[in-house]
C-alpha atoms as a PDB file:
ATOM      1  CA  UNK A   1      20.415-209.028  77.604  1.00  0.00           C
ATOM      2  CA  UNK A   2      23.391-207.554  76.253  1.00  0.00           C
ATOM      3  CA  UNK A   3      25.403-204.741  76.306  1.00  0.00           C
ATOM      4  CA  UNK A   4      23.842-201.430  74.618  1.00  0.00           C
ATOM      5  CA  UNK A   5      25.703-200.416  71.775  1.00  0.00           C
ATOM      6  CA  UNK A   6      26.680-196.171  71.965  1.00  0.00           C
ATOM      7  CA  UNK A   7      24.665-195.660  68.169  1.00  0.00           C
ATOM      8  CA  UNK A   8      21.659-197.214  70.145  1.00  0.00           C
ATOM      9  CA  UNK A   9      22.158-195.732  73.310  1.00  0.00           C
ATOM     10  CA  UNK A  10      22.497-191.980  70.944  1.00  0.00           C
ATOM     11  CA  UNK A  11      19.001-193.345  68.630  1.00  0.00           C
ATOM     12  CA  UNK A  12      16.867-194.000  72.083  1.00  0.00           C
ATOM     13  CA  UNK A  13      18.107-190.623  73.574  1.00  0.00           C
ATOM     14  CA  UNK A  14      16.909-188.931  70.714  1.00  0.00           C
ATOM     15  CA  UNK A  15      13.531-190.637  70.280  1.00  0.00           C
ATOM     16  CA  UNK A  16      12.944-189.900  74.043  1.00  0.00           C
ATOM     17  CA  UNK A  17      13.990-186.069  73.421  1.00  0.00           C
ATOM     18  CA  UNK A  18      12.028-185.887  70.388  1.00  0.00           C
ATOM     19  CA  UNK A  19       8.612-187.162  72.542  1.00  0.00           C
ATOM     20  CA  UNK A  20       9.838-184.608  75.211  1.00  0.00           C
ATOM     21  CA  UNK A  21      10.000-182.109  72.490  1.00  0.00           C
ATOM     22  CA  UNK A  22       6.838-183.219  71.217  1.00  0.00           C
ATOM     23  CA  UNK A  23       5.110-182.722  74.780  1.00  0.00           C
ATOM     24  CA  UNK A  24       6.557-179.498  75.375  1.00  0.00           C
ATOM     25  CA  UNK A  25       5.421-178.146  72.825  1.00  0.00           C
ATOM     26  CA  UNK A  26       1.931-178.984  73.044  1.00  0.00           C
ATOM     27  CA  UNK A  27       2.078-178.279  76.967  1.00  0.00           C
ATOM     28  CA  UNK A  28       3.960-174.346  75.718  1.00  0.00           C
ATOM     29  CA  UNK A  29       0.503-174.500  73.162  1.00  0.00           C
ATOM     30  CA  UNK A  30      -1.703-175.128  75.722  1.00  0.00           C
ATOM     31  CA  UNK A  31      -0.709-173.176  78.003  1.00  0.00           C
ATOM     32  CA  UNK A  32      -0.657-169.984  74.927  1.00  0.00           C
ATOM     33  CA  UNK A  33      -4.400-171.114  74.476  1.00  0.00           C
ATOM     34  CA  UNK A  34      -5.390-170.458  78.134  1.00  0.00           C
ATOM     35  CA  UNK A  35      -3.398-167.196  78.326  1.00  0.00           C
ATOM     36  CA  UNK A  36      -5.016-166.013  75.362  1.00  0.00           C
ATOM     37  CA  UNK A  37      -8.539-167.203  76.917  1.00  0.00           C
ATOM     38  CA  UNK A  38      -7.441-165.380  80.081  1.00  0.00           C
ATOM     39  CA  UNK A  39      -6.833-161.948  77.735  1.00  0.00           C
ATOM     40  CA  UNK A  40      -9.993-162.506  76.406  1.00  0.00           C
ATOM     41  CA  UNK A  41     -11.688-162.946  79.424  1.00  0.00           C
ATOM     42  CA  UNK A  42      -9.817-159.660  80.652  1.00  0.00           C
ATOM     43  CA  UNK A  43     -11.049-157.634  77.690  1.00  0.00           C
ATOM     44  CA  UNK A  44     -14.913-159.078  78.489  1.00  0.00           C
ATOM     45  CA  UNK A  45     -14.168-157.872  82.183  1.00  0.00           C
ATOM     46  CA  UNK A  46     -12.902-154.400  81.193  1.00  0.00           C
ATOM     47  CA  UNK A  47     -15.689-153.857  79.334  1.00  0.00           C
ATOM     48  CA  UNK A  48     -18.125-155.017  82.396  1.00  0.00           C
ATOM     49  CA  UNK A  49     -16.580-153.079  84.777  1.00  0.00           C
ATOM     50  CA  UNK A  50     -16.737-149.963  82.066  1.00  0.00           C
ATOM     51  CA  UNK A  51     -20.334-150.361  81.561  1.00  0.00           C
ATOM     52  CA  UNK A  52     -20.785-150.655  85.153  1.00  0.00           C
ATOM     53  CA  UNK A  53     -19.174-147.309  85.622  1.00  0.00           C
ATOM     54  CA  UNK A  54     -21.410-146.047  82.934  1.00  0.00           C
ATOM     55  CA  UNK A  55     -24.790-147.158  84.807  1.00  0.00           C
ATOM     56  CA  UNK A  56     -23.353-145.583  88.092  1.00  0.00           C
ATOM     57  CA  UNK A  57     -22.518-142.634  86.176  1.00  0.00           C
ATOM     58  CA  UNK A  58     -25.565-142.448  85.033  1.00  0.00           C
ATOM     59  CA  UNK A  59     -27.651-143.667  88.513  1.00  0.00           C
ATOM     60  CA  UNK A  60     -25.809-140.339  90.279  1.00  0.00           C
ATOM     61  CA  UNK A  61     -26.785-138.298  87.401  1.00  0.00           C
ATOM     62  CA  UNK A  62     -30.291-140.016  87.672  1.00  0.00           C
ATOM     63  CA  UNK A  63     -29.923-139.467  91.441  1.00  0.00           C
ATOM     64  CA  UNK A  64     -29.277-135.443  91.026  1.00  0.00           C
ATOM     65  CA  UNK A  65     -31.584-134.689  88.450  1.00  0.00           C
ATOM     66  CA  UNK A  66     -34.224-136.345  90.901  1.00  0.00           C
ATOM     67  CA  UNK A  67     -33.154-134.186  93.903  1.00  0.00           C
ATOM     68  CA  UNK A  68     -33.658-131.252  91.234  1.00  0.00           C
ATOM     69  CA  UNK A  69     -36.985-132.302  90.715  1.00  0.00           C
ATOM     70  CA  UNK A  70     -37.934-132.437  94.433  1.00  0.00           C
ATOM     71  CA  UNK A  71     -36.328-129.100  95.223  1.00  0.00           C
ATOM     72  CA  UNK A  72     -38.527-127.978  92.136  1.00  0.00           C
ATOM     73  CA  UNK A  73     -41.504-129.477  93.598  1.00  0.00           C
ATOM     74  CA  UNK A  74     -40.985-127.723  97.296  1.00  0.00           C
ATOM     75  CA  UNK A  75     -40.431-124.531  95.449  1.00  0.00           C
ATOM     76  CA  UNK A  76     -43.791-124.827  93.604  1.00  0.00           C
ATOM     77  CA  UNK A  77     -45.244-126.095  96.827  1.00  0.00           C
ATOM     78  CA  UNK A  78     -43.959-122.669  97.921  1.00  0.00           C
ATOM     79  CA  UNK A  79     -44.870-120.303  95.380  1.00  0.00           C
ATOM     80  CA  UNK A  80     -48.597-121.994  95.530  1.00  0.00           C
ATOM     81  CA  UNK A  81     -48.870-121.190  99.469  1.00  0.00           C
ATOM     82  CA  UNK A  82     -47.179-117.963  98.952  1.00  0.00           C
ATOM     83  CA  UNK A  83     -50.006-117.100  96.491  1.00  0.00           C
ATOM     84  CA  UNK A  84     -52.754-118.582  98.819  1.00  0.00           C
ATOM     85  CA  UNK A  85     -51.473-116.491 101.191  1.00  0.00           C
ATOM     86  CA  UNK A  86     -51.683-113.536  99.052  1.00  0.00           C
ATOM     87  CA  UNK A  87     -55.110-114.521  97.747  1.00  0.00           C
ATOM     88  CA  UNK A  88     -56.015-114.449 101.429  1.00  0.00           C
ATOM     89  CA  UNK A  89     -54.580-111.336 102.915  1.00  0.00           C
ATOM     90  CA  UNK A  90     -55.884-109.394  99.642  1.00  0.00           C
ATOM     91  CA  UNK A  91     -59.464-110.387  99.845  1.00  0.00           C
ATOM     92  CA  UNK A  92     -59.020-109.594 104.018  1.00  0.00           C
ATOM     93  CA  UNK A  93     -58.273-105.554 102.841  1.00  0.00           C
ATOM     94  CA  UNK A  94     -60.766-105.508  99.905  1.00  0.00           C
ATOM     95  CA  UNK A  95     -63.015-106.816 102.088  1.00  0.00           C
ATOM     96  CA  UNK A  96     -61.918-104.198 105.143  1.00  0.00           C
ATOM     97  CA  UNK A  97     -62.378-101.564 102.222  1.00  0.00           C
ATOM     98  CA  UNK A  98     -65.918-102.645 102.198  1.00  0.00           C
ATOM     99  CA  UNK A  99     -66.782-102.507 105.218  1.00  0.00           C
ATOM    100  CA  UNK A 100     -65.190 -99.214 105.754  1.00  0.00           C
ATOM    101  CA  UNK A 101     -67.290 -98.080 102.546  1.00  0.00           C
ATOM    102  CA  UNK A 102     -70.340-100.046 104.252  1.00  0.00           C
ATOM    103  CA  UNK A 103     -69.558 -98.073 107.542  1.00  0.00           C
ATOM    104  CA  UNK A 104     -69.124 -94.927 106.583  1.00  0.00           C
ATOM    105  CA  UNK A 105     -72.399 -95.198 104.331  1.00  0.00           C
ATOM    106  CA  UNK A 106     -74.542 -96.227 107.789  1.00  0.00           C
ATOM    107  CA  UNK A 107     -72.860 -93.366 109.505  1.00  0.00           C
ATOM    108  CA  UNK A 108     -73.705 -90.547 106.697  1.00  0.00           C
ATOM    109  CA  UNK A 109     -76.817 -91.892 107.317  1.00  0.00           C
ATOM    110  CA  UNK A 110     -77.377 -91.484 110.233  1.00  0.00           C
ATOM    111  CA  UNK A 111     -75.976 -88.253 110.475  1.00  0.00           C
ATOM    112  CA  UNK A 112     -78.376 -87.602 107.590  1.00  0.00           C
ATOM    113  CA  UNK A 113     -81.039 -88.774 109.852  1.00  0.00           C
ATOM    114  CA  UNK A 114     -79.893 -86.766 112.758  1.00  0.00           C
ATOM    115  CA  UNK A 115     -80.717 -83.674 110.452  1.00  0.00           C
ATOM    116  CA  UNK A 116     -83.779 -84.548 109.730  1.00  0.00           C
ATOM    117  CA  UNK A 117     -86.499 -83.235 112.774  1.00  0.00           C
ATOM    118  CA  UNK A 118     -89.365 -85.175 113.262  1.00  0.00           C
ATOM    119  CA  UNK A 119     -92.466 -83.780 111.107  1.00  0.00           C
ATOM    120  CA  UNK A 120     -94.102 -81.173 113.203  1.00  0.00           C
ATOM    121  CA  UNK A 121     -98.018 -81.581 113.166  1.00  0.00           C
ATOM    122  CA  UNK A 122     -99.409 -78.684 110.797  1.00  0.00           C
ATOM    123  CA  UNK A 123     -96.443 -80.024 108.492  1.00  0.00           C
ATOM    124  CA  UNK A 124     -98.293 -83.484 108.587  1.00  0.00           C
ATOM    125  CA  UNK A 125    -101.147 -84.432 105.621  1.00  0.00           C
ATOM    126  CA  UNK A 126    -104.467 -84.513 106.835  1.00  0.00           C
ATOM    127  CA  UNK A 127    -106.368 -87.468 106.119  1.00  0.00           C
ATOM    128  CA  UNK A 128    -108.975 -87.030 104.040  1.00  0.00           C
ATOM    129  CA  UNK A 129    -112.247 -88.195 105.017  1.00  0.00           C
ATOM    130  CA  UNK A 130    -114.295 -91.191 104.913  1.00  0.00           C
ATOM    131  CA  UNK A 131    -116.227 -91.573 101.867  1.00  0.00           C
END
């Protein structure tokens, strides 16, 4: 082997920095594809995590308009005893009134009666005869 002439020594150095270039670059390209993967990815995550928010959003809102409907429920529940109750206690005084009505009907009555002597004999028909 002999000695490496300086033009050589300059052509080799520049072939090897021309590969390195060469690699670089497609190591800087590949590494520009899997960022813009990553951004991607990113912008498919933001847009998860947004419609995730959404369906929470919308479970709470799901979640309050059910406890609406339950207090809406007991309240009917309410108003239904409430009127049963009311049903109740107004048929108990009608049906007082009637029996005060019915009461004081047997006692005129009777007072009526009380008026009223006992037929005294010549007062009485006579039978009539046998025939």
């Amino acid at each position: 082997m002999g000695a490496i002439r300086r033009e050589e020594f300059n052509a080799r150095i520049e072939t090897i920095e021309t590969r390195m270039d060469a690699r670089l670059d497609a190591v800087s390209m590949k590494i520009d594809g899997f960022l813009s993967v990553q951004v991607e990815r990113d912008k498919r995550y933001d847009l998860i995590t947004q419609e995730m928010r959404r369906i929470a959003d919308g479970a709470q809102d799901a979640a309050r308009q059910g406890a609406t409907v339950k207090a809406n429920v007991w309240a009917a529940t309410a108003v239904q005893l409430l009127g049963i109750v009311a049903i109740v206690v107004g048929a108990y005084y009608a049906n007082q009134a009637n029996m005060y009505v019915a009461i004081q009907t047997t006692l005129a009555a009777v007072q009526a009666g009380k008026d009223v002597h006992a037929p005294k004999p010549s007062m009485l028909p006579t039978p009539l005869p046998p025939q």
